[in-house]
C-alpha atoms as a PDB file:
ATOM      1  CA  UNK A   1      73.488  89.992 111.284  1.00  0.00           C
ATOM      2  CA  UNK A   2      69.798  91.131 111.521  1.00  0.00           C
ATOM      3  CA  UNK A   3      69.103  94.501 109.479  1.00  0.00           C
ATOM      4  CA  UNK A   4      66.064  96.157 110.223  1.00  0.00           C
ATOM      5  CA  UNK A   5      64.165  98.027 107.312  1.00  0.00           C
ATOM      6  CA  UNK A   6      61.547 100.518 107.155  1.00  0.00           C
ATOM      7  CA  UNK A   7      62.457 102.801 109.602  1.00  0.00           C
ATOM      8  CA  UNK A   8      64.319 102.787 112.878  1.00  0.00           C
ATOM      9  CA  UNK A   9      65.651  99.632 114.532  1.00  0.00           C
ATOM     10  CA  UNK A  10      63.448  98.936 117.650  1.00  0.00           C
ATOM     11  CA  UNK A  11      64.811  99.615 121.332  1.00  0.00           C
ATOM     12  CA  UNK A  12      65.920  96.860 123.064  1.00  0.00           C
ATOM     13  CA  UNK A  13      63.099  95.649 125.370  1.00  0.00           C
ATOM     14  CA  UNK A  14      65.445  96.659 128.737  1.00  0.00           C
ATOM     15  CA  UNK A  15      65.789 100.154 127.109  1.00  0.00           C
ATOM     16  CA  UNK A  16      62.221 100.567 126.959  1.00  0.00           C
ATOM     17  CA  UNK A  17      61.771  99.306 130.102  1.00  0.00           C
ATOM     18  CA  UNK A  18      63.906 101.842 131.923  1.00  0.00           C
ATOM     19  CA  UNK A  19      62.762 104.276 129.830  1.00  0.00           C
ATOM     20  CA  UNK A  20      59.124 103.486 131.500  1.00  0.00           C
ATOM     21  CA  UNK A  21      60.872 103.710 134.826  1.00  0.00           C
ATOM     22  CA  UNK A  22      63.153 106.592 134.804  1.00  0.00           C
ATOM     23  CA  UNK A  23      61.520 109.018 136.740  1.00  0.00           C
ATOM     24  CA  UNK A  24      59.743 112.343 135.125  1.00  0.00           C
ATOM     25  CA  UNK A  25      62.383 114.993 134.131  1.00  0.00           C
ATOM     26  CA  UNK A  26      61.283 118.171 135.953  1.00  0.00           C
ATOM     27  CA  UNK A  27      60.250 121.351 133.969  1.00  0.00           C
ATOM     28  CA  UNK A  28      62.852 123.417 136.257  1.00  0.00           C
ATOM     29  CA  UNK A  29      66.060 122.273 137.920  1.00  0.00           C
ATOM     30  CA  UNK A  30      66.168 124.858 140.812  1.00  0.00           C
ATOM     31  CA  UNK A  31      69.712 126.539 141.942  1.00  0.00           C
ATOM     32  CA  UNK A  32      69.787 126.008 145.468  1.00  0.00           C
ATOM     33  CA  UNK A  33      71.623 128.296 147.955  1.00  0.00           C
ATOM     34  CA  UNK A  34      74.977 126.335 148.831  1.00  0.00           C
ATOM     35  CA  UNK A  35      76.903 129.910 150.159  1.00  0.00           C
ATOM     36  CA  UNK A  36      77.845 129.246 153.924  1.00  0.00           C
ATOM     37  CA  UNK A  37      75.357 131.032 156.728  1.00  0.00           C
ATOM     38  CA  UNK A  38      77.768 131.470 159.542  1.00  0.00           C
ATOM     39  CA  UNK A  39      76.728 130.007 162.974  1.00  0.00           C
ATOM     40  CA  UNK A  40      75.529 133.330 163.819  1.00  0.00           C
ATOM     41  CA  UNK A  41      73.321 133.708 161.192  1.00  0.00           C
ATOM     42  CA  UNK A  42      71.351 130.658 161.016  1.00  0.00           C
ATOM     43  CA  UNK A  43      68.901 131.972 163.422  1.00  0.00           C
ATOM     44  CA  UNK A  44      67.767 134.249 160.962  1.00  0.00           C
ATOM     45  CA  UNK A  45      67.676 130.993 158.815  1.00  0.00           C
ATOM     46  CA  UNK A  46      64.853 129.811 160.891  1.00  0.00           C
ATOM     47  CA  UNK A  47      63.317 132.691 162.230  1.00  0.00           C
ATOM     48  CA  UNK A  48      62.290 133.926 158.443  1.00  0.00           C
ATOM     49  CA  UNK A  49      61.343 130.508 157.561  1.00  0.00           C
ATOM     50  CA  UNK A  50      59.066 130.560 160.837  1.00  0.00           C
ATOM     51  CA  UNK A  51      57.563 134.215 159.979  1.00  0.00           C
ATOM     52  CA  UNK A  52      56.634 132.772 156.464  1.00  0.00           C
ATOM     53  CA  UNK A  53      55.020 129.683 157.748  1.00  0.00           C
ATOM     54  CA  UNK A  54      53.069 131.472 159.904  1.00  0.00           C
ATOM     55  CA  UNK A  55      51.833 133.811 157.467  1.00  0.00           C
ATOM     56  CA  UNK A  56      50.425 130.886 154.989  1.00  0.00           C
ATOM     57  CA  UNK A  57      49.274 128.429 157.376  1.00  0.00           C
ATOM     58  CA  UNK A  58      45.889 128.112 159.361  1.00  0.00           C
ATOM     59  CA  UNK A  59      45.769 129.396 163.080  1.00  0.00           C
ATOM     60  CA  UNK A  60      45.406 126.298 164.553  1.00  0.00           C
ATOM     61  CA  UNK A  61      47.321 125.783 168.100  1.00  0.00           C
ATOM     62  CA  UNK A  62      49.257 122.428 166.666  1.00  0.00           C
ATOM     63  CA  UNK A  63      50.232 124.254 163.717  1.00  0.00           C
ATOM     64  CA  UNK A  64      51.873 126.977 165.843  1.00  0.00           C
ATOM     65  CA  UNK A  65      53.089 124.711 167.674  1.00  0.00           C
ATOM     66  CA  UNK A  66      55.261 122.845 165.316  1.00  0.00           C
ATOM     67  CA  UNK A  67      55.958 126.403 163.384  1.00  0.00           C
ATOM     68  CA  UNK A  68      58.181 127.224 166.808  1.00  0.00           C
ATOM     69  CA  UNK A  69      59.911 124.255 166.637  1.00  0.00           C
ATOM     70  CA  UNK A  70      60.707 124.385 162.954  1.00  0.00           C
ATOM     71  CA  UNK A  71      64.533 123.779 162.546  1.00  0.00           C
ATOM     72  CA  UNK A  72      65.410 122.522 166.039  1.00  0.00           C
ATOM     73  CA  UNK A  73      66.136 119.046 166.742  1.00  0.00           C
ATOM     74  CA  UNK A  74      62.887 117.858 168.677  1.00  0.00           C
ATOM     75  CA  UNK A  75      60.464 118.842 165.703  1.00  0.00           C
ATOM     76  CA  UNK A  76      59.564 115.620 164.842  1.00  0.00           C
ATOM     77  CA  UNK A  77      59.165 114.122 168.463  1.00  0.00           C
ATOM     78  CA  UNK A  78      56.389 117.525 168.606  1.00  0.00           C
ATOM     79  CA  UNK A  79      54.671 115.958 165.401  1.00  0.00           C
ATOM     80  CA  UNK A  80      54.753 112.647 167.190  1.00  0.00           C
ATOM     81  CA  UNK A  81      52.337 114.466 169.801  1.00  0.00           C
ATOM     82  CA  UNK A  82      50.089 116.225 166.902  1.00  0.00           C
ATOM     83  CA  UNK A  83      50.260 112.685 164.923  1.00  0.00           C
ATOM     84  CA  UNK A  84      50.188 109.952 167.629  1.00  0.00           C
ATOM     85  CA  UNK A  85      49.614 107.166 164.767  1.00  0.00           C
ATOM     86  CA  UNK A  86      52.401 107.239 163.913  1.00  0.00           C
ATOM     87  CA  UNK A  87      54.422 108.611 166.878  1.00  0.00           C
ATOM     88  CA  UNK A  88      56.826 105.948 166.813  1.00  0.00           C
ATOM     89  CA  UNK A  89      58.141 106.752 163.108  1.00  0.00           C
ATOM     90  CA  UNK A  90      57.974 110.597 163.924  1.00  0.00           C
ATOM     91  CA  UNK A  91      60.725 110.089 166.888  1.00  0.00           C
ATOM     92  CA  UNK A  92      62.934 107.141 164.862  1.00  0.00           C
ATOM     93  CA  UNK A  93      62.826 110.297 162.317  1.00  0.00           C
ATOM     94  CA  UNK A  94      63.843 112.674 164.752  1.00  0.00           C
ATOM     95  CA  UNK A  95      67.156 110.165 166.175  1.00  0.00           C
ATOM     96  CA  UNK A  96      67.122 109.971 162.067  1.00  0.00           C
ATOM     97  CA  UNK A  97      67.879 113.777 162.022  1.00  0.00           C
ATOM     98  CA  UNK A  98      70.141 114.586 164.724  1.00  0.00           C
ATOM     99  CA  UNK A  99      72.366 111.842 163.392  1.00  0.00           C
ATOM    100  CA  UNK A 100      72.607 114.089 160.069  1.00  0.00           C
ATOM    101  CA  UNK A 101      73.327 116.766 162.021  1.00  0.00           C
ATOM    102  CA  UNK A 102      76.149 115.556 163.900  1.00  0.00           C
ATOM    103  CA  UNK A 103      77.923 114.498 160.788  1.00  0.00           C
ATOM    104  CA  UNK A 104      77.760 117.895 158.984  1.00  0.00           C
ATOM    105  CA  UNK A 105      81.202 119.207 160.750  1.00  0.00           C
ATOM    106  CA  UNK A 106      82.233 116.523 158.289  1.00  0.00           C
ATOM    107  CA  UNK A 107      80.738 117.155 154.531  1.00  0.00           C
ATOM    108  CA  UNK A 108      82.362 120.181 152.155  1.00  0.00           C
ATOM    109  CA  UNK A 109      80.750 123.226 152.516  1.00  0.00           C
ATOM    110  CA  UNK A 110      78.543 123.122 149.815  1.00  0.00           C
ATOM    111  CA  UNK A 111      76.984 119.567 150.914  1.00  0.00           C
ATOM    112  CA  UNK A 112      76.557 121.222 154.612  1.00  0.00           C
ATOM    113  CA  UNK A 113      74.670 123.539 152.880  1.00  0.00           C
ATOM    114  CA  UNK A 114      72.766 121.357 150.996  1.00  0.00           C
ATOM    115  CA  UNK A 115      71.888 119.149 154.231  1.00  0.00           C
ATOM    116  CA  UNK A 116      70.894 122.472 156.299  1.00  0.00           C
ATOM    117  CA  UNK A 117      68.401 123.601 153.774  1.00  0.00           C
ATOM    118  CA  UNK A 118      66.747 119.891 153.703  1.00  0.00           C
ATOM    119  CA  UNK A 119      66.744 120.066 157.424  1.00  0.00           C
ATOM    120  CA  UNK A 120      63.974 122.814 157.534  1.00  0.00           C
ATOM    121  CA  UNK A 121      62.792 122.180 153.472  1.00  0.00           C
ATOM    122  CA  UNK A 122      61.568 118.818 154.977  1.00  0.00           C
ATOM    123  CA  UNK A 123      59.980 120.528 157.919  1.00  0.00           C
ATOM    124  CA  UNK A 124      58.191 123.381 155.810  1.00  0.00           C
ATOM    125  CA  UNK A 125      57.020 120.645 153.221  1.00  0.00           C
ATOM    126  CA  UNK A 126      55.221 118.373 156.218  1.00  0.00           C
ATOM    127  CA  UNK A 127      54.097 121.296 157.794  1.00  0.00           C
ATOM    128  CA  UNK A 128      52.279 122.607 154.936  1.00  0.00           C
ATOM    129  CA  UNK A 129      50.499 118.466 154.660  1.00  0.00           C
ATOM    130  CA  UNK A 130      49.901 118.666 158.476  1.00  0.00           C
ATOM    131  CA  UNK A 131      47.833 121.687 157.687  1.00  0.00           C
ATOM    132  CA  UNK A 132      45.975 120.821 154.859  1.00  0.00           C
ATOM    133  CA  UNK A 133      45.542 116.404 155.156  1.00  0.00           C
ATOM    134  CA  UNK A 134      43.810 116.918 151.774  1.00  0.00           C
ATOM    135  CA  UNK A 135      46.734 117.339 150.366  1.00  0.00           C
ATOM    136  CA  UNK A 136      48.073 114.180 151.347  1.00  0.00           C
ATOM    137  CA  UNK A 137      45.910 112.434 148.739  1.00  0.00           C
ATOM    138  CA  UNK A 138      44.588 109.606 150.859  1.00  0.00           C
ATOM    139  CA  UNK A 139      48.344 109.084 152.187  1.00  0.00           C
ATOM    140  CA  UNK A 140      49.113 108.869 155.741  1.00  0.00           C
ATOM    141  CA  UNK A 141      51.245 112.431 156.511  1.00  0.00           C
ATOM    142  CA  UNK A 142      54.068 109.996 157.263  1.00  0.00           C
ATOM    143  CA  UNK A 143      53.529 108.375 153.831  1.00  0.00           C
ATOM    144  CA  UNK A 144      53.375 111.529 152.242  1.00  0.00           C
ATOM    145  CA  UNK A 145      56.631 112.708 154.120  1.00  0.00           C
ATOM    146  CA  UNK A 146      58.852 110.075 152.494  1.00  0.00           C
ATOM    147  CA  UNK A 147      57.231 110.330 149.142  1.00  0.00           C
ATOM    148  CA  UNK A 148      57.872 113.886 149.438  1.00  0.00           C
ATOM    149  CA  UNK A 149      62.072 113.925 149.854  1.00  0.00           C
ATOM    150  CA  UNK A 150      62.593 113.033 146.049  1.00  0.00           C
ATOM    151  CA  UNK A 151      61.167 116.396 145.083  1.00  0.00           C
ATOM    152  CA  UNK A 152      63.060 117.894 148.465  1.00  0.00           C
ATOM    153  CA  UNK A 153      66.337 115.702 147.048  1.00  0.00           C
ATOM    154  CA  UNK A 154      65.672 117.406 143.376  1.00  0.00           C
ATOM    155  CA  UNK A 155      65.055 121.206 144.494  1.00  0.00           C
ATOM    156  CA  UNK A 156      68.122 120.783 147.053  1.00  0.00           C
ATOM    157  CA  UNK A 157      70.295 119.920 144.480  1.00  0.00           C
ATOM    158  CA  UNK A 158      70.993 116.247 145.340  1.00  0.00           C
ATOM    159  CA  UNK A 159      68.944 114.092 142.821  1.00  0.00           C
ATOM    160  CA  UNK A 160      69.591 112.192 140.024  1.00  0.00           C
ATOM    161  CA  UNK A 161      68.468 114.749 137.736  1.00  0.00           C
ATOM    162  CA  UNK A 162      70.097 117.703 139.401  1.00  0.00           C
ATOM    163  CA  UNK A 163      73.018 116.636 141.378  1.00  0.00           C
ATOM    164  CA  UNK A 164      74.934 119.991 142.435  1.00  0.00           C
ATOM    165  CA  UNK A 165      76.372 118.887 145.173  1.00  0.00           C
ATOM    166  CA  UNK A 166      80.046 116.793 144.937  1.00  0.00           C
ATOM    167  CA  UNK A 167      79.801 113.546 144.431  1.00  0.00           C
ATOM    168  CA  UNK A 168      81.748 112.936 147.376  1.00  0.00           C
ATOM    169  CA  UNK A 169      79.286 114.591 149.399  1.00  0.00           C
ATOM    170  CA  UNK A 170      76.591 112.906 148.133  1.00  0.00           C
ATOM    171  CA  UNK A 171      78.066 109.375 149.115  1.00  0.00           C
ATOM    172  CA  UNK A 172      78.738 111.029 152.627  1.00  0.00           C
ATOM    173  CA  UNK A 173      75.280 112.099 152.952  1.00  0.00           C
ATOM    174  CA  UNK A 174      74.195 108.160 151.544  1.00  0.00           C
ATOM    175  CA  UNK A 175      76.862 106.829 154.518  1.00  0.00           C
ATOM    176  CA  UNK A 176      75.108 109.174 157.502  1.00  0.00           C
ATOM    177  CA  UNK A 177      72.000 107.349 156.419  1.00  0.00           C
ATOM    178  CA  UNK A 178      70.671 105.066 159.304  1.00  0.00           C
ATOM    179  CA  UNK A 179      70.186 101.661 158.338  1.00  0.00           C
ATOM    180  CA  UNK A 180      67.032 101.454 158.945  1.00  0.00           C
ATOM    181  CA  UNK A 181      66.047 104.361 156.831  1.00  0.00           C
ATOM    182  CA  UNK A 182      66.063 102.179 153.635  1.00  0.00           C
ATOM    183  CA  UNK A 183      63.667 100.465 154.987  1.00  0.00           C
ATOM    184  CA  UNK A 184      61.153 103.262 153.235  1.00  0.00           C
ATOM    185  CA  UNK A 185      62.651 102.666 149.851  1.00  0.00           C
ATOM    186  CA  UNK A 186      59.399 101.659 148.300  1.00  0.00           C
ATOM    187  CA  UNK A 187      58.405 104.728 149.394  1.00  0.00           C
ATOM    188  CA  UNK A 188      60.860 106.960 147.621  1.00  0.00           C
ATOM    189  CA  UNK A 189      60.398 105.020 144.751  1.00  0.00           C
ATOM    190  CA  UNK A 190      57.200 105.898 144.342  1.00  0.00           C
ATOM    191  CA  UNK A 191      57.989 109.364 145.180  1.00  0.00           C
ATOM    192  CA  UNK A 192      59.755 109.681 142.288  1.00  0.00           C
ATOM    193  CA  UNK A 193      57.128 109.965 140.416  1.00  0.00           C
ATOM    194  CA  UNK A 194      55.655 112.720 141.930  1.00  0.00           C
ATOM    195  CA  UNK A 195      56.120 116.628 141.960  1.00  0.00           C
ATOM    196  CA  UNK A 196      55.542 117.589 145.074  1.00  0.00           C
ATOM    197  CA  UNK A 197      54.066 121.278 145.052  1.00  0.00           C
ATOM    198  CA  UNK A 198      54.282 121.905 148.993  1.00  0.00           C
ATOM    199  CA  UNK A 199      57.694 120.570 149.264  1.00  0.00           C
ATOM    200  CA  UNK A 200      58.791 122.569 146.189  1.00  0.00           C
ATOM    201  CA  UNK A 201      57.121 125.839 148.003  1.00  0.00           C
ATOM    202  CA  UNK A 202      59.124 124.901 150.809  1.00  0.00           C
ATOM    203  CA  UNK A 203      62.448 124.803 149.604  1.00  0.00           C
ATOM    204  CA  UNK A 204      62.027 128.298 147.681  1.00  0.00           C
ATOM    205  CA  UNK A 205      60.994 129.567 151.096  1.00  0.00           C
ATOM    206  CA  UNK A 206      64.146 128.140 152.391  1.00  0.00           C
ATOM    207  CA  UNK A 207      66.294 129.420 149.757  1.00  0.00           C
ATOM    208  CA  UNK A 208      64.919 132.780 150.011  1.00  0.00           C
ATOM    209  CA  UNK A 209      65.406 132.710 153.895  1.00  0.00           C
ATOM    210  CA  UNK A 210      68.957 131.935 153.244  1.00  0.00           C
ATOM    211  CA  UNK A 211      69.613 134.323 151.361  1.00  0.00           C
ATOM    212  CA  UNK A 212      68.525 137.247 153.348  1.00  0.00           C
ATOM    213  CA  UNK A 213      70.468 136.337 156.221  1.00  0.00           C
ATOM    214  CA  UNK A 214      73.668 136.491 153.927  1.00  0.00           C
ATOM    215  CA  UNK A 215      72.369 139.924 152.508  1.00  0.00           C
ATOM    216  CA  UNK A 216      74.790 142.603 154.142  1.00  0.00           C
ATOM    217  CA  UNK A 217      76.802 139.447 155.280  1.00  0.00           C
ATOM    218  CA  UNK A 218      80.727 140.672 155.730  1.00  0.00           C
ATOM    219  CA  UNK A 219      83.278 140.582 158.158  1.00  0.00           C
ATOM    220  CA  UNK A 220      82.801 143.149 160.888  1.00  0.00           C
ATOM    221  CA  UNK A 221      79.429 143.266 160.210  1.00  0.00           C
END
């Protein structure tokens, strides 16, 4: 058996390795908002979301545009018009999201929170790049939109280093998941690596909005 002397044994070299790879631990693991907003309150949702994106972003007719369609299911086919590069990825995204949506009915309540508040997180975060393209670091805003969802995944609760939601829920999530979607895993990978400050904005708009529609929430009310 080797002993090692002089101080303490070296790491394996796969050890090191992953440590290399493992992606940044974040400062702050956020607490999102997994209490239930009722059917009848999820306009509110959206509407405070809208009134906040409005008041931070530029005047422009596109971005008021895709602020009105913020949480409905054609949003990304409207980016498709603002972003005709890449229109065909913009309306794969937007079959992408209305499969999610139609298997919510199925996850626990706390992962159909979870889903709802990535829903309009993602369209707050590629709003705010669609607004400002220097933000987007060189990226196209569709690159930047899948190297974004890690940091949506994280503040959500649903990452690797802040997993809230059930496990169970998180496979169901993984299941939903189009095929084709993992075609952008390079992508996410190197998203990982990133902290994305819009996207992080975004969901603590999103938790905020959730929130207030629950304030005074109550049956009979």
């Amino acid at each position: 058996m080797r002993v090692h002397r002089g101080g303490p044994a070296p790491r394996p070299l796969i050890a090191r390795w992953l440590e290399r790879a493992r992606p940044p631990k974040h400062a702050h693991a956020p607490a999102a908002e997994f209490r239930t907003v009722p059917a009848a309150r999820q306009a509110k949702v959206t509407a405070a979301l809208q009134q906040k994106l409005g008041a931070q972003l530029g005047p422009s007719p596109a971005v008021k545009d895709l602020i009105a369609h913020v949480g409905a299911p054609d949003f990304y086919d409207v980016l498709a018009k603002h972003d005709p590069k890449f229109a065909a990825q913009w309306h794969e995204m937007a079959k992408v999201q209305r499969q999610f949506a139609a298997a919510e009915p199925k996850y626990d309540a706390k992962t159909r929170a979870y889903s709802e508040s990535m829903r309009l997180t993602l369209h707050a975060a590629v709003l705010q790049h669609f607004a400002a393209p220097e933000s987007n670091h060189g990226l196209s805003l569709y690159d930047r939109f899948i190297a974004l969802h890690p940091t949506a995944f994280h503040q959500n609760g649903a990452w690797v280093d802040n997993l809230q939601i059930p496990l169970a829920g998180a496979l169901a999530v993984a299941e939903a998941t189009p095929g084709e979607m993992w075609l952008n895993a390079a992508g996410l990978f190197e998203g990982s690596f990133i902290t994305d400050a819009p996207t992080i904005q975004a969901a603590q708009w999103v938790r905020e909005a959730r929130r207030a529609a629950l304030a005074g929430w109550g049956p009979g009310r």
